[in-house]
Protein backbone atom coordinates (compact mmCIF):
# COMPACT_ATOMS: atom_id res chain seq x y z
CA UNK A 1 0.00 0.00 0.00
CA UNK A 2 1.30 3.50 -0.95
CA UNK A 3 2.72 5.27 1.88
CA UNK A 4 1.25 8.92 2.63
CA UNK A 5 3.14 11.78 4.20
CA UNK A 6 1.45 12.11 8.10
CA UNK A 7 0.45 15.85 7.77
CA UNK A 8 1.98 16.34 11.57
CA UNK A 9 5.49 16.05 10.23
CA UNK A 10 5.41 17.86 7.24
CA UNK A 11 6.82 20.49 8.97
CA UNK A 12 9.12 21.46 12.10
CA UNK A 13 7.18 21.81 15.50
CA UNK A 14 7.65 23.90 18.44
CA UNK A 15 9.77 24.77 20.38
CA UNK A 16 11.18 27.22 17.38
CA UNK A 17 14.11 28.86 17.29
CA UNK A 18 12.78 31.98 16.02
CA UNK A 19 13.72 35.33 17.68
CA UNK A 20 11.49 38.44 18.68
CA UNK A 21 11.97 40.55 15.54
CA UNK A 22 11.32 44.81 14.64
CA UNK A 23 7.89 45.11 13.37
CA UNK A 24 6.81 44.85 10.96
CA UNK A 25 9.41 41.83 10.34
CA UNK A 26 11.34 39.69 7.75
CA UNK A 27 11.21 36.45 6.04
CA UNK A 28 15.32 35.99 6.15
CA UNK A 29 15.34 36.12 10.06
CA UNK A 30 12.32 33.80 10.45
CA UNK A 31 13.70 30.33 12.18
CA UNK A 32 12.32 27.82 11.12
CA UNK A 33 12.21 29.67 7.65
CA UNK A 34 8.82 29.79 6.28
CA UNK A 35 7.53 27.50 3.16
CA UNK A 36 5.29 29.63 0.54
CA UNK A 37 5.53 26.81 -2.09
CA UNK A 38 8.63 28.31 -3.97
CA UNK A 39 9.72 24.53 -4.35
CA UNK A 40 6.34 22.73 -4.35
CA UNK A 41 3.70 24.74 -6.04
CA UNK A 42 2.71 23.76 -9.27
CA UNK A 43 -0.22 25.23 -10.98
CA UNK A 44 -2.37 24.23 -13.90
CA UNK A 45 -3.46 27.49 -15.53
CA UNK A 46 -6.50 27.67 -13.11
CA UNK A 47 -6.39 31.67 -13.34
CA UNK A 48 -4.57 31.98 -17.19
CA UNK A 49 -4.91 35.56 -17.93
CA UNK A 50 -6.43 36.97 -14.75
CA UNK A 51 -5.04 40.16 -12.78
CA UNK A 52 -4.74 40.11 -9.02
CA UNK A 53 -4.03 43.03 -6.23
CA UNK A 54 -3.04 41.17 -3.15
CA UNK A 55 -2.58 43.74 -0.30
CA UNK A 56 0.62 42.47 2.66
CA UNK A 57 2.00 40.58 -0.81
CA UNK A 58 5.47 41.00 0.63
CA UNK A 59 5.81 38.12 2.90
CA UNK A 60 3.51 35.17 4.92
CA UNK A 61 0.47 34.15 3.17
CA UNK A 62 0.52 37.49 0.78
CA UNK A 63 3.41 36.08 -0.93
CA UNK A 64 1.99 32.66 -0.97
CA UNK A 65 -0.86 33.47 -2.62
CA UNK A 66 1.37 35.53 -5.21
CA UNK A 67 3.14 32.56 -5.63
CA UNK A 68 0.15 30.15 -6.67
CA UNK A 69 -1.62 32.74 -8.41
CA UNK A 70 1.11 33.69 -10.79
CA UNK A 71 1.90 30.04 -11.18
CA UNK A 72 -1.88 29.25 -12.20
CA UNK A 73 -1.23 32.31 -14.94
CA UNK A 74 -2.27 35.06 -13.21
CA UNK A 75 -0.78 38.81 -13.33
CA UNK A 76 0.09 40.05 -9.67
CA UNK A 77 0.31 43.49 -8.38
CA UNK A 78 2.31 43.44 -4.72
CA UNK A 79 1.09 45.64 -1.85
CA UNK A 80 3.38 46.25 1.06
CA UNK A 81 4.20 48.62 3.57
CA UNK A 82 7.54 49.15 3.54
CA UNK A 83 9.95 45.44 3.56
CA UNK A 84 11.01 46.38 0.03
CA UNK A 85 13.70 43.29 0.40
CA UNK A 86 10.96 40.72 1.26
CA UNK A 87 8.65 42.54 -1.81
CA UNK A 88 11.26 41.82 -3.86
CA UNK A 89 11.74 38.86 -3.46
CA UNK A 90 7.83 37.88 -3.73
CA UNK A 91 8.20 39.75 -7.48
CA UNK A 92 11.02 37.19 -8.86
CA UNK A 93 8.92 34.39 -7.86
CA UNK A 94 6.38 35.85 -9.68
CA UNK A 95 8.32 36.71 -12.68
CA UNK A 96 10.19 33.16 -12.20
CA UNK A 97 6.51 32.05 -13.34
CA UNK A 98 6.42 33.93 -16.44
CA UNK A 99 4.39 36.39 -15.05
CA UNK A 100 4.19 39.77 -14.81
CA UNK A 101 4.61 41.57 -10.97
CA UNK A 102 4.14 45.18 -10.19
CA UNK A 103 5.56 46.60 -6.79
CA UNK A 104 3.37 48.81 -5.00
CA UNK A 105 5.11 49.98 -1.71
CA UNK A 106 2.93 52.14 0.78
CA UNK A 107 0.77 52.86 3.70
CA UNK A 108 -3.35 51.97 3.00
CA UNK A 109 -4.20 54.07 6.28
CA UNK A 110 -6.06 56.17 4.02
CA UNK A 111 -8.68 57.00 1.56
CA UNK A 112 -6.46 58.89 -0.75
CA UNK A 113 -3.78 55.83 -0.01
CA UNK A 114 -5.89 53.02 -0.90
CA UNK A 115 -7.35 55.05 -4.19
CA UNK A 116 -3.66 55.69 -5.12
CA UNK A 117 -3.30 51.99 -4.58
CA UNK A 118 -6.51 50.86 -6.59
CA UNK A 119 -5.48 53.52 -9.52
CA UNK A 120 -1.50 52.29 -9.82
CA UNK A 121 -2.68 48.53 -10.00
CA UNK A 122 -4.70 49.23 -12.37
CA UNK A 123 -2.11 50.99 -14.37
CA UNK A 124 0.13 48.34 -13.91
CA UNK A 125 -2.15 45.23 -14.88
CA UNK A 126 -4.58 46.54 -17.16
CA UNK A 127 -7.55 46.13 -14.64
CA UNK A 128 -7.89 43.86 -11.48
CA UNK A 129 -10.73 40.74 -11.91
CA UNK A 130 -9.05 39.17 -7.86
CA UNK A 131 -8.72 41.51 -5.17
CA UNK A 132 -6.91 39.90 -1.88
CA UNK A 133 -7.23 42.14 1.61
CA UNK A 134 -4.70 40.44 3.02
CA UNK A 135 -2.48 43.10 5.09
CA UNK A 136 -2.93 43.37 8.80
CA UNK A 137 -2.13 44.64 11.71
CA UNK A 138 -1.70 43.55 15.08
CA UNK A 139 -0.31 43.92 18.75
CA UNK A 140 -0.39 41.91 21.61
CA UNK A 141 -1.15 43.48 24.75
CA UNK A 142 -2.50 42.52 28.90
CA UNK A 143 -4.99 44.42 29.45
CA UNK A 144 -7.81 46.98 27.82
CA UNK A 145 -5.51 50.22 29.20
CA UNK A 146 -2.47 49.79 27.38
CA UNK A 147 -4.20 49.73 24.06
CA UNK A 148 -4.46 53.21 22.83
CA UNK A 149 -6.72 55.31 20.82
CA UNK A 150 -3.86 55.16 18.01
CA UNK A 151 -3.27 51.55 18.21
CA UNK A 152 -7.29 50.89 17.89
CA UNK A 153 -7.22 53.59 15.05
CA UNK A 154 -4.56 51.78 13.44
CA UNK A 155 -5.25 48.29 13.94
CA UNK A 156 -9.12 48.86 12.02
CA UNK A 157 -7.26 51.23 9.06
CA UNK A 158 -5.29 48.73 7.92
CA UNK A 159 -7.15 45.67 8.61
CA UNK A 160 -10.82 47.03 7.86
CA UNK A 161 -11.07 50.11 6.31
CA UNK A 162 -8.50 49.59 4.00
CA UNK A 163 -10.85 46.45 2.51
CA UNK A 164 -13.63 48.31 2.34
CA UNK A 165 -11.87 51.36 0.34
CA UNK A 166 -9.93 48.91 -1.93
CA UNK A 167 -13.48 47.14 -2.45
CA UNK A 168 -15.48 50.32 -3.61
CA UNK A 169 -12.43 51.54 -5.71
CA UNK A 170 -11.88 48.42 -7.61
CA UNK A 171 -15.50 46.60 -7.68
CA UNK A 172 -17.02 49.13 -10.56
CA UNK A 173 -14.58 48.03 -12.91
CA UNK A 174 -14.63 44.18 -12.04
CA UNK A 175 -16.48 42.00 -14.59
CA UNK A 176 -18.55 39.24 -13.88
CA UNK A 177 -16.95 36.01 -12.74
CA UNK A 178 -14.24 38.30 -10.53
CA UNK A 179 -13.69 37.70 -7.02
CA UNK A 180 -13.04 39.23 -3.68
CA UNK A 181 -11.25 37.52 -0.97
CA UNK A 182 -10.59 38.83 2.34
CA UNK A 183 -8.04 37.09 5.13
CA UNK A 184 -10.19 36.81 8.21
CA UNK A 185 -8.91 34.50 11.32
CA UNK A 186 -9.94 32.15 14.04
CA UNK A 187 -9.79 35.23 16.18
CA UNK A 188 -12.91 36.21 14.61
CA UNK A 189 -14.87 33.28 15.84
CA UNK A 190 -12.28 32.10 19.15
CA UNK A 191 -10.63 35.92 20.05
CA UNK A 192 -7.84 36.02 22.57
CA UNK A 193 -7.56 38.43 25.12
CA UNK A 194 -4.56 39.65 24.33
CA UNK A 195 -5.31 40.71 20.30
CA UNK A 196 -8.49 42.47 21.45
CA UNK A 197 -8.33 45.38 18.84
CA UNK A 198 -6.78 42.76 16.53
CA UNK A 199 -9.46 40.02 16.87
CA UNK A 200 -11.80 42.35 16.65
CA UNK A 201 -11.10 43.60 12.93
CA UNK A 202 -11.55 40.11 11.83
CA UNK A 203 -14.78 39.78 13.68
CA UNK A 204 -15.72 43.01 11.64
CA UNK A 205 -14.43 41.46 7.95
CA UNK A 206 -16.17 38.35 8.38
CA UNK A 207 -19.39 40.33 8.62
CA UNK A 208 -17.98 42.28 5.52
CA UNK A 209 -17.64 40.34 3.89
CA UNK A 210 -20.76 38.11 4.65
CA UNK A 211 -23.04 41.19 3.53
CA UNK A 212 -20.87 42.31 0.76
CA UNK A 213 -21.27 38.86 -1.10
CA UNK A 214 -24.89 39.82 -1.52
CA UNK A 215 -23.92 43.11 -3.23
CA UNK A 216 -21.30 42.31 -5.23
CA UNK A 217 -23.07 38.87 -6.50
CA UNK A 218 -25.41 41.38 -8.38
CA UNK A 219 -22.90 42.23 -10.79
CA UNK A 220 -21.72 38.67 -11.09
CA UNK A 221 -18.58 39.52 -8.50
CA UNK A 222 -18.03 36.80 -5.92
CA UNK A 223 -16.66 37.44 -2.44
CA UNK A 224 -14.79 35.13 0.45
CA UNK A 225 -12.78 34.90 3.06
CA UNK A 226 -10.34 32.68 4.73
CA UNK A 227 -9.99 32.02 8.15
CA UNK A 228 -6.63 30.65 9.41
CA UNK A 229 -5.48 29.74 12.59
CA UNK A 230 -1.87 30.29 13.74
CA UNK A 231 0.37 30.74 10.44
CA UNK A 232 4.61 31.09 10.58
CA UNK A 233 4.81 34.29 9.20
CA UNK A 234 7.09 37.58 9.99
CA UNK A 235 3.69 38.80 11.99
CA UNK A 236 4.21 36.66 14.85
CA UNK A 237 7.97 37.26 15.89
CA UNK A 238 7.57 40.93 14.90
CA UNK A 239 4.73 41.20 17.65
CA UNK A 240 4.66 38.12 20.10
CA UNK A 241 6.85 37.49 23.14
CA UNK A 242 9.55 35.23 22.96
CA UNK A 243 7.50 32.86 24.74
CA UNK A 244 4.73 33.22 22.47
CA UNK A 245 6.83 32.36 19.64
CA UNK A 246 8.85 29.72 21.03
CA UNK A 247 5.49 27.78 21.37
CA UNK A 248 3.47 29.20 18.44
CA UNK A 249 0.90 26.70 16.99
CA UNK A 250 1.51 23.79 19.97
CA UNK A 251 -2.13 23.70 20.83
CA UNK A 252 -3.33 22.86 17.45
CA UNK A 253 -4.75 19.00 16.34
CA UNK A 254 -1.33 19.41 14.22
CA UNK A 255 1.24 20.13 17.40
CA UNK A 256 2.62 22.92 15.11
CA UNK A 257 1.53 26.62 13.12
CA UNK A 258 0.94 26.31 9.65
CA UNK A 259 3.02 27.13 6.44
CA UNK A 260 1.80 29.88 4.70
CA UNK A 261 2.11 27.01 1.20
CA UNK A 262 -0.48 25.31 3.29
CA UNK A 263 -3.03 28.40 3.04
CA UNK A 264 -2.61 29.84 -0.14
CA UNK A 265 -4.82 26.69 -2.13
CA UNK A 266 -7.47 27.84 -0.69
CA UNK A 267 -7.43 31.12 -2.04
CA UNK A 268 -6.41 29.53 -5.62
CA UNK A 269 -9.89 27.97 -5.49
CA UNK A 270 -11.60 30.49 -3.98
CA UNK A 271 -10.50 32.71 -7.06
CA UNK A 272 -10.73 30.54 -9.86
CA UNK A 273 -13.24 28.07 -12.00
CA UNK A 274 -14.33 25.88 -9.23
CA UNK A 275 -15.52 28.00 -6.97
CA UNK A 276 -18.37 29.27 -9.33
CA UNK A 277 -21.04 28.90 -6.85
CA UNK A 278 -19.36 30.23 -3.40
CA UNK A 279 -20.22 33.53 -2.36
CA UNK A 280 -20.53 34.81 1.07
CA UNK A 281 -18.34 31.71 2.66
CA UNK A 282 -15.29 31.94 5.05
CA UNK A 283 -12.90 29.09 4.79
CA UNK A 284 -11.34 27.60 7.72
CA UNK A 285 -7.68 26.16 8.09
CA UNK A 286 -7.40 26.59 12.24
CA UNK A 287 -5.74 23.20 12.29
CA UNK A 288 -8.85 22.03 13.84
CA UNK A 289 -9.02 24.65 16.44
CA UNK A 290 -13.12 25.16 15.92
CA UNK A 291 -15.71 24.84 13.44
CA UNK A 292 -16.90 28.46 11.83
């Protein structure tokens, strides 16, 4: 009988070796380093000829999903803040796929931001049919004091009203059969007391996302979301204890966090030709965490 890889070992396990890191972090110091399926990704022209904006593209699942997406043919315009290595990085992997990869570097904690955003992708790809809110926020904190007015009015620019903005910029000019997908979290559903501004933004994008399905599905646009649970990316060293990090996924089914290659199929069929009659959904991968 054929032997199948056990899904707990695909991948190291706590303890890791990883380090606190400088927000908002970087793939090279990540220990162990992160797998976005630059050696085990292959596609099979599932999105030939599409154009995708995926927002916190840089690094974690952003560059995953670049990865798949410009291996199943698609176009990708990068959004970052400001790791320019780590976005450069995610645009040879694109263009190692044959495709094409526009950089665009900058700060969505605006409405004139995320238009500049929506109008330069554009530019750049010719139009966008798959839009990916992807970029977040987050800090960790003990109790309600510490977490300032900034941090709250942060934490929901980036993570919420950047989405929406990005949504009513691009979704006049989508044609039917596009598609929206927005990165949600098990935070949304199981929040932790110590990402209370954070879990809360997800709480507010699954309901986003929820109602928008039902508006953009009248113009033949679908919208999604995914709903990990803990994922190795340059988020969690850049804003978790040491502790924290050391032990980051233990308490999953899977004794370990998943890789970000593990997340980014889901998004590849939330965007493409099998999907045709999901709208409104959020897809879990909590490593059996909870139901949603």
């Amino acid at each position: 009988m054929k032997t199948l890889a056990d899904p707990r070992d695909l991948y190291p396990r706590p303890p890791y070796a990883s380090s606190t890191q400088p927000s908002p972090g970087s793939e090279k110091d990540m220990l162990p380093v992160a797998d976005h399926g630059e050696t085990s990704y292959v596609g099979s022209d599932l999105l030939k000829g599409r154009r995708a904006l995926i927002t916190g593209a840089d690094s974690g699942i952003g560059r995953a999903v670049a990865i798949a997406f410009a291996r199943e043919g698609a176009d990708v315009a990068i959004s970052y803040l400001s790791e320019h290595d780590d976005a450069h990085v995610t645009a040879q992997l694109v263009k190692d796929a044959g495709r094409k990869a526009v950089l665009l570097p900058g700060d969505l904690n605006s409405k004139e931001a995320c238009d500049e955003m929506s109008a330069a992708a554009l530019r750049g790809l010719g139009g966008v049919d798959i839009l990916v809110n992807n970029a977040a926020f987050q800090r960790t904190h003990q109790s309600l004091a510490e977490v300032e007015d900034a941090e709250w009015m942060r934490t929901y620019e980036v993570n919420v009203f950047a989405m929406v903005r990005l949504c009513r910029s691009l979704l006049p000019q989508m044609v039917p059969g596009s598609s929206i997908i927005n990165t949600a979290s098990i935070q949304a559903f199981d929040p932790s007391p110590n990402l209370l501004a954070y879990a809360s933004t997800k709480a507010a994008i699954v309901s986003f996302t929820r109602s928008m399905a039902h508006l953009a599905i009248q113009q033949g646009v679908r919208v999604n979301a995914v709903a990990p649970g803990p994922v190795w990316t340059p988020l969690i060293p850049s804003t978790m204890t040491r502790e924290k990090v050391k032990m980051f996924g233990a308490h999953t089914a899977f004794g370990r966090a998943a890789q970000p290659a593990e997340i980014s199929p889901i998004f590849v069929f939330l965007a493409g030709p099998h999907a045709t009659y999901v709208t409104g959904e959020v897809y879990g991968a909590t490593g059996g965490q909870m139901p949603l």
